[in-house]
N, C-alpha and C. Protein backbone atom coordinates (compact mmCIF):
# COMPACT_ATOMS: atom_id res chain seq x y z
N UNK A 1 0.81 -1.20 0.00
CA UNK A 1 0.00 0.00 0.00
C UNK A 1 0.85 1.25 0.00
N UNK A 2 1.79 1.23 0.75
CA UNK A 2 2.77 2.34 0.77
C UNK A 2 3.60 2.59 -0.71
N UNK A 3 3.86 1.60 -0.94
CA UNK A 3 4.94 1.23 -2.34
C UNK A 3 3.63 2.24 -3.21
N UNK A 4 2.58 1.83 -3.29
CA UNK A 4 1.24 2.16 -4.12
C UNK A 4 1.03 3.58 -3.81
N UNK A 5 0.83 4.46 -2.65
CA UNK A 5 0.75 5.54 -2.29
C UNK A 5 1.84 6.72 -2.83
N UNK A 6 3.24 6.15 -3.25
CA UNK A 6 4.28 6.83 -3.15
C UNK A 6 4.09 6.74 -5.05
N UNK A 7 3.60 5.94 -5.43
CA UNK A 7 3.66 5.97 -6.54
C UNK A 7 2.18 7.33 -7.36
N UNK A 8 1.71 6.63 -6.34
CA UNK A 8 0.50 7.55 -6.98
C UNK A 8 1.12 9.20 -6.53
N UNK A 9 1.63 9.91 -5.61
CA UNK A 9 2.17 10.99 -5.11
C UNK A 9 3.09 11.82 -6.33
N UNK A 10 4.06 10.58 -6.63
CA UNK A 10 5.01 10.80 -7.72
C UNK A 10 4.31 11.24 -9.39
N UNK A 11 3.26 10.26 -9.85
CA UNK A 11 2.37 10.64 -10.80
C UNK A 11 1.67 11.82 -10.69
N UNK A 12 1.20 11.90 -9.59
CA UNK A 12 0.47 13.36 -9.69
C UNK A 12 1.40 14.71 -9.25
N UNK A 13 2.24 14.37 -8.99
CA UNK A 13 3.36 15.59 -8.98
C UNK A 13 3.79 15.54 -10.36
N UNK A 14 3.90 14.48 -11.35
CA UNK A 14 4.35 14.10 -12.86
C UNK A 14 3.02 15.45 -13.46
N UNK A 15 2.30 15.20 -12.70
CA UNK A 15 0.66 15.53 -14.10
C UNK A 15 0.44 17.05 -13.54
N UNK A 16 0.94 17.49 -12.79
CA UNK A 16 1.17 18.76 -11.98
C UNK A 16 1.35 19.47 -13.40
N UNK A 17 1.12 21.24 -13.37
CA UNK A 17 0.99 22.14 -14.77
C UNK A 17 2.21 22.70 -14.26
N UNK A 18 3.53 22.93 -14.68
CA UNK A 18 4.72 23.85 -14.25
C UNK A 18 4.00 25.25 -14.26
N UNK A 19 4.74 25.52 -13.19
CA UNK A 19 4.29 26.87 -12.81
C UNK A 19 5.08 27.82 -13.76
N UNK A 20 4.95 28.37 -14.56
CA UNK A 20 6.03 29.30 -15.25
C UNK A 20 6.77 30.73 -15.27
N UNK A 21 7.78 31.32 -15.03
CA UNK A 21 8.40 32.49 -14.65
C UNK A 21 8.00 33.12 -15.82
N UNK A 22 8.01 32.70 -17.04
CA UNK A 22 8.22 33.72 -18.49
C UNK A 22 6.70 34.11 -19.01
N UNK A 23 6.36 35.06 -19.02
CA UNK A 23 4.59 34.91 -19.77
C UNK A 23 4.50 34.90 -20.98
N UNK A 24 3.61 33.51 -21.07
CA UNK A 24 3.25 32.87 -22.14
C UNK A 24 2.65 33.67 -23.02
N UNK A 25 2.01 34.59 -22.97
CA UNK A 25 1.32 35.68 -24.06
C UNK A 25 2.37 36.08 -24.67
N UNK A 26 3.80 36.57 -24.07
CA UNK A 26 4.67 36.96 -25.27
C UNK A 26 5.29 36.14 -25.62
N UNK A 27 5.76 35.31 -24.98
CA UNK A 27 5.77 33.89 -26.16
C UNK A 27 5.24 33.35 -27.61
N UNK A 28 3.52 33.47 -26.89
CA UNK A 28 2.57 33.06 -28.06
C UNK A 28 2.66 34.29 -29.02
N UNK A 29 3.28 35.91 -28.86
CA UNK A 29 3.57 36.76 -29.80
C UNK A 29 4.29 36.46 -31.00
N UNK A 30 5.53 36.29 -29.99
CA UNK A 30 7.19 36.07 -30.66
C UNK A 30 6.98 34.46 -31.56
N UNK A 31 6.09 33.57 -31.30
CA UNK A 31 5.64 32.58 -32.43
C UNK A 31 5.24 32.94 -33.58
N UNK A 32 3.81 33.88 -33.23
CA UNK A 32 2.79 34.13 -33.99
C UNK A 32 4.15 35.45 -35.10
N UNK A 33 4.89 36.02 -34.67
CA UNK A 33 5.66 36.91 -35.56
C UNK A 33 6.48 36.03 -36.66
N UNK A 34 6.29 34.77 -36.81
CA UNK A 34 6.41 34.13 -37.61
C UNK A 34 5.03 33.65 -38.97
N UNK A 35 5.27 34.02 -40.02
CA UNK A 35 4.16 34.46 -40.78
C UNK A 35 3.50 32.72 -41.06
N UNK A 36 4.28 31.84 -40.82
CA UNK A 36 3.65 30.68 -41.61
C UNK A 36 2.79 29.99 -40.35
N UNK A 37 2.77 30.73 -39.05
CA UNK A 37 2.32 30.33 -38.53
C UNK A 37 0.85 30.83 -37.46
N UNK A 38 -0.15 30.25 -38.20
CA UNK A 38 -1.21 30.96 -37.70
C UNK A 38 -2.00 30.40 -36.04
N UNK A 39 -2.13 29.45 -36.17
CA UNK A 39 -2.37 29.29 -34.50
C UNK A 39 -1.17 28.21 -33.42
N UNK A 40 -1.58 28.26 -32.30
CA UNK A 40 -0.65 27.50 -31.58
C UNK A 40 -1.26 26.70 -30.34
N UNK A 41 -1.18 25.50 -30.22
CA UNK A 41 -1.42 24.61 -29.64
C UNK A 41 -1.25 24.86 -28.33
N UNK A 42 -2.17 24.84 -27.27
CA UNK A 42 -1.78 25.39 -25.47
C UNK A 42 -0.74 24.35 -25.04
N UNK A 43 -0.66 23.19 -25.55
CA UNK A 43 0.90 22.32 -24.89
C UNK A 43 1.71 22.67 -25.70
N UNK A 44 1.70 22.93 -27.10
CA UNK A 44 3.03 23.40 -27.16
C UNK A 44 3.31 24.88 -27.21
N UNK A 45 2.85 25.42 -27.24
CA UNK A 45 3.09 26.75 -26.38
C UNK A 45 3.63 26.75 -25.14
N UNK A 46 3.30 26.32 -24.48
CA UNK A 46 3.49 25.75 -22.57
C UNK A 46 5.12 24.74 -22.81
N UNK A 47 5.04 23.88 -23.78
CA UNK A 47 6.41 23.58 -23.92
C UNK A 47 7.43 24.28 -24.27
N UNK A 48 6.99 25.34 -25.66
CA UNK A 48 8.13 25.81 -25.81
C UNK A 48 8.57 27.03 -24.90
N UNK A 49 7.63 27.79 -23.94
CA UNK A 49 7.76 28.48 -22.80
C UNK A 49 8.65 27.50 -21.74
N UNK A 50 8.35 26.46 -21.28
CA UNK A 50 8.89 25.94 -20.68
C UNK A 50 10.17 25.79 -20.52
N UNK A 51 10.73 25.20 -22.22
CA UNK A 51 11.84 24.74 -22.25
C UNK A 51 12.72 26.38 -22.73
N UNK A 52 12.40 27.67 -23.03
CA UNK A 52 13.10 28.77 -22.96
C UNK A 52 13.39 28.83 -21.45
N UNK A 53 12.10 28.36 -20.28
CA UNK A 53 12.51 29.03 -18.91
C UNK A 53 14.06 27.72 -18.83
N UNK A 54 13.98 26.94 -19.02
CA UNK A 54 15.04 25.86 -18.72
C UNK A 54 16.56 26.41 -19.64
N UNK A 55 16.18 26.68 -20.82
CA UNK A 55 17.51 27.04 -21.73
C UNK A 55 18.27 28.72 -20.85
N UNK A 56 17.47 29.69 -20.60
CA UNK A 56 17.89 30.54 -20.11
C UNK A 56 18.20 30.42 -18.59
N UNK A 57 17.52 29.18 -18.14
CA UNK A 57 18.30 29.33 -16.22
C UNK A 57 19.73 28.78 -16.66
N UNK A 58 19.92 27.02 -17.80
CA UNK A 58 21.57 26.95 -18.20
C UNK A 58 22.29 27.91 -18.37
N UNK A 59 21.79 28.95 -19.46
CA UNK A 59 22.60 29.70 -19.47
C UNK A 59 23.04 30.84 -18.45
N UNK A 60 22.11 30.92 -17.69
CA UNK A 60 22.71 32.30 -16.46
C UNK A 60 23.47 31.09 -15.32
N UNK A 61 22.99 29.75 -15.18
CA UNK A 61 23.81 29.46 -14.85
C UNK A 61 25.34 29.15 -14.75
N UNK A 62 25.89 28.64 -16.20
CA UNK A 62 26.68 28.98 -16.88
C UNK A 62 28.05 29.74 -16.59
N UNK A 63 26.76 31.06 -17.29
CA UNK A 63 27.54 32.40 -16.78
C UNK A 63 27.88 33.11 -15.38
N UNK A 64 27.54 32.53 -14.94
CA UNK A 64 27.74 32.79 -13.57
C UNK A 64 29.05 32.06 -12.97
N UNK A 65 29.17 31.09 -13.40
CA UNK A 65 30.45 29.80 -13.08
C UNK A 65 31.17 30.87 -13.80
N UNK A 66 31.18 31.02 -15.02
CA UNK A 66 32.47 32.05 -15.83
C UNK A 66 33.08 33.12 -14.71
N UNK A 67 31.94 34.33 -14.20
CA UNK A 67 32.16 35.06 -13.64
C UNK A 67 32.40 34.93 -12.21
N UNK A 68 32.08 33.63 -11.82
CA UNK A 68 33.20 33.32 -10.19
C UNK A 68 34.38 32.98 -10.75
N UNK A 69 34.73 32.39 -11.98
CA UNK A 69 36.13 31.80 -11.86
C UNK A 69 37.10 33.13 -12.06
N UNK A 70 36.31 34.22 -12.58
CA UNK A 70 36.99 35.30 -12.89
C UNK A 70 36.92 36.64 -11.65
N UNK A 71 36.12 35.82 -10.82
CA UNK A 71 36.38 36.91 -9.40
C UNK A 71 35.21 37.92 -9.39
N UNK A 72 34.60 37.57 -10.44
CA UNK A 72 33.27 38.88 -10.37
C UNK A 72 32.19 38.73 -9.88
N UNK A 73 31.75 39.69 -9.44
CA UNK A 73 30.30 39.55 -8.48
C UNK A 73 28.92 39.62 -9.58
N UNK A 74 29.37 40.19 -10.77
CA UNK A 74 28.53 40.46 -11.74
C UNK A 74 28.51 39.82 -13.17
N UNK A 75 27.54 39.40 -13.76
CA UNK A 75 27.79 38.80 -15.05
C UNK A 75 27.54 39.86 -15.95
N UNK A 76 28.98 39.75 -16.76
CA UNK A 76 28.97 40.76 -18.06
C UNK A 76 28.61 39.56 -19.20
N UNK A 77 28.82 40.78 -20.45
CA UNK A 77 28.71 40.12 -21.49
C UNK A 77 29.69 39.02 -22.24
N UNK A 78 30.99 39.59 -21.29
CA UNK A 78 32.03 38.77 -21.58
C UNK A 78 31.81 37.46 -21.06
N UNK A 79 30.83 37.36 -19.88
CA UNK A 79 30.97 35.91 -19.23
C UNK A 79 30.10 34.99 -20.01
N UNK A 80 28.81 35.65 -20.72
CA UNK A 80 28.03 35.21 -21.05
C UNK A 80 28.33 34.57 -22.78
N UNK A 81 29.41 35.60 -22.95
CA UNK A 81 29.85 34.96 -24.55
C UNK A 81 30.93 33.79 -24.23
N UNK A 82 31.96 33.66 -23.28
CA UNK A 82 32.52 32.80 -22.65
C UNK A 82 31.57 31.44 -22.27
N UNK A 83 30.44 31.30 -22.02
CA UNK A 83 29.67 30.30 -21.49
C UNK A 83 28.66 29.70 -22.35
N UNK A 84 28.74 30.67 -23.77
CA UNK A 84 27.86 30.00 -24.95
C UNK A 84 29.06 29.42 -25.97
N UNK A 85 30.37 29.98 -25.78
CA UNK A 85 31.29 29.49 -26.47
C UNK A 85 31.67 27.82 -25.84
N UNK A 86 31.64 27.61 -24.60
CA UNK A 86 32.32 26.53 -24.04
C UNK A 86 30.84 25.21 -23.84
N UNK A 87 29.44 25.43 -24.75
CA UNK A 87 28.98 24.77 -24.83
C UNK A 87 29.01 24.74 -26.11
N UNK A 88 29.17 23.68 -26.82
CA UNK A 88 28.92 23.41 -28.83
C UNK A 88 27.35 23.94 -28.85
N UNK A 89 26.98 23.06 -28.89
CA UNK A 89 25.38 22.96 -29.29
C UNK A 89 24.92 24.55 -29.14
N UNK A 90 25.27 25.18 -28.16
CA UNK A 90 24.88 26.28 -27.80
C UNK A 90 25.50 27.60 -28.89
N UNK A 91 26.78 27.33 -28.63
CA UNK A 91 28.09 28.17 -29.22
C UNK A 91 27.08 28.00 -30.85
N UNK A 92 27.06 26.72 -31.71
CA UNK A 92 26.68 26.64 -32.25
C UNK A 92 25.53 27.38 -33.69
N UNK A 93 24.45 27.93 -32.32
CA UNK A 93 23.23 29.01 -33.05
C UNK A 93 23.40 30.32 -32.46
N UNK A 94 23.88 30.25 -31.21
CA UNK A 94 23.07 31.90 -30.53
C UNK A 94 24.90 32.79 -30.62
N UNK A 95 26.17 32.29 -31.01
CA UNK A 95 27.52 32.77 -30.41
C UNK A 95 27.17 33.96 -31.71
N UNK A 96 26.52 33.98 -32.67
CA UNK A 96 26.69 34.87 -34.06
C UNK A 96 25.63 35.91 -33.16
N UNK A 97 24.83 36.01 -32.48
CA UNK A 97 23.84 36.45 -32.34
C UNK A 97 23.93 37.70 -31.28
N UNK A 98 24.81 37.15 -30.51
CA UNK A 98 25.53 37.72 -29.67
C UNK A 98 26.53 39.28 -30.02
N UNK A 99 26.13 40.23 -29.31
CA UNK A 99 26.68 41.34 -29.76
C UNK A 99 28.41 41.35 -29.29
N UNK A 100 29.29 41.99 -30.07
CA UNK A 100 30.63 41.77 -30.10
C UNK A 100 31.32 42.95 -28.64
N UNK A 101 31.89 42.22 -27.49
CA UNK A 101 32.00 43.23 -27.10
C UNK A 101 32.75 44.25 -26.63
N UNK A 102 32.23 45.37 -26.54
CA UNK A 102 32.91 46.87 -26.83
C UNK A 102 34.27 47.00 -26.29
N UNK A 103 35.27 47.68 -27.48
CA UNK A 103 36.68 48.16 -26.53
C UNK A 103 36.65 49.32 -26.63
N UNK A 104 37.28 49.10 -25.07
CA UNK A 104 37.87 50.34 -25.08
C UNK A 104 38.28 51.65 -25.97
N UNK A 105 37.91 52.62 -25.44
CA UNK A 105 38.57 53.77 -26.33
C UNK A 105 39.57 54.24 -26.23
N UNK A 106 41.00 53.94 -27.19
CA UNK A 106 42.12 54.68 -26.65
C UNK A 106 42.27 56.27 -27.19
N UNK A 107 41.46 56.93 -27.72
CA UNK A 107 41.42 57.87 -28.47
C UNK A 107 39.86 58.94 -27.67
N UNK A 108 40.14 59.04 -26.53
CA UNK A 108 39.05 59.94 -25.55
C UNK A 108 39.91 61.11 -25.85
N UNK A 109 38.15 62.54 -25.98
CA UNK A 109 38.89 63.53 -26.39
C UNK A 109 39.36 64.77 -25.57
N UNK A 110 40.42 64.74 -25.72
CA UNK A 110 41.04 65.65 -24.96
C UNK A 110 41.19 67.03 -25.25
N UNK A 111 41.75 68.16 -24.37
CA UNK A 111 41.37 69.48 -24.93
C UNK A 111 42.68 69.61 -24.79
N UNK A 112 42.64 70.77 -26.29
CA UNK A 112 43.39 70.97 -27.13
C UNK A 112 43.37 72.66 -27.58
N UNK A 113 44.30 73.15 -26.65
CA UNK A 113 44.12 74.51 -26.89
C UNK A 113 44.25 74.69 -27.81
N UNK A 114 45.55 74.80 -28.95
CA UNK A 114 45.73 75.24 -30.26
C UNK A 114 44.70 75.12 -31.02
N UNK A 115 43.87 74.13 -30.72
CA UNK A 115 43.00 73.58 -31.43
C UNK A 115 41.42 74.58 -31.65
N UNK A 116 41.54 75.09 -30.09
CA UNK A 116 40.42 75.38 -29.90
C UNK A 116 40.76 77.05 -30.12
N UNK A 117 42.09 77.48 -29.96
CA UNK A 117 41.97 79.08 -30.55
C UNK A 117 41.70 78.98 -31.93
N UNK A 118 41.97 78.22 -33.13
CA UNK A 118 42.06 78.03 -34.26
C UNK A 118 40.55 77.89 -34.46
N UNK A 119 39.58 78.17 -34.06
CA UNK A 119 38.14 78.10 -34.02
C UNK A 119 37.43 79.21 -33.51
N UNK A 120 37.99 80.07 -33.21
CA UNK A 120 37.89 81.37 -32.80
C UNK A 120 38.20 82.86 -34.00
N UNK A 121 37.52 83.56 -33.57
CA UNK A 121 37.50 84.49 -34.75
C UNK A 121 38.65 85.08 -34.42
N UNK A 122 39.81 85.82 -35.32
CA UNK A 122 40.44 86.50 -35.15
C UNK A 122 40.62 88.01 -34.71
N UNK A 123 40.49 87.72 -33.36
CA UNK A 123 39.95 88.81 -32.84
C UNK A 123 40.95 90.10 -31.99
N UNK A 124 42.84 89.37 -33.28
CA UNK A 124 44.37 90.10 -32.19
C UNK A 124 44.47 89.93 -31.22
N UNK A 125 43.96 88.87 -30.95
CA UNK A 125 44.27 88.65 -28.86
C UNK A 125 45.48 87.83 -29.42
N UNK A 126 46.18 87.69 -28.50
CA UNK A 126 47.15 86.58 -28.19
C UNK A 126 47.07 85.05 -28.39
N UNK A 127 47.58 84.24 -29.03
CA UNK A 127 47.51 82.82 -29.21
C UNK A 127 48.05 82.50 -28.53
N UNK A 128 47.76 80.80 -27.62
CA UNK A 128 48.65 80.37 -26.72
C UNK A 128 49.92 79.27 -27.87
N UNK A 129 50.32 79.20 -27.21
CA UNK A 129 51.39 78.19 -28.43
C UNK A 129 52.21 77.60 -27.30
């Protein structure tokens, strides 16, 4: 009876509806913005919601391992392109998709007197040089 009880517990925790973090209405958008596709099925809608909430916890999980091994309290973009690169499958579709990221500027602008009398009307004052 117990063996029987634990089983039935387990099934109906199986048949349970996942509770979902992502809302399914923009989901069912970001489908429907696909033209060949005119309606969508409530399980698979609910699946493919599902399995985005699962693909995006891997990946912040992921990234997060990147950014402890690198001492940071915060996940950049660097950790996150680091953590789609070191999975194939992943690296695979989304690494192109991924914005490239920004360097540094060694060329910040600085002031430039000569520069800036030479923009000035000639007005016989004194130039600095």
């Amino acid at each position: 009876m117990a063996a029987e009880d634990q089983e039935g517990n387990s099934a109906a925790a199986a048949g349970e509806a996942h509770q979902l973090q992502i809302p399914v209405g923009r989901v069912k958008k970001i489908i429907k913005l696909d033209q060949d596709i005119n309606k969508v099925n409530s399980d698979a809608l609910h699946l493919i919601a599902s399995s985005t909430e699962l693909f995006l916890e891997f990946l912040a999980e992921k990234s997060a391992q990147v950014a402890l091994e690198k001492k940071r309290k915060t996940i950049k973009l660097e950790h996150l392109r680091v953590a789609v690169k070191r999975h194939q499958p992943t690296s695979d579709f989304l690494l192109d998709s991924l914005p490239m990221p920004s360097q540094p500027s060694d060329r910040s602008p600085k002031f430039n007197p000569l520069a800036y009398n030479s923009c000035l009307p000639d007005l016989n004052l004194p130039k600095f040089r």
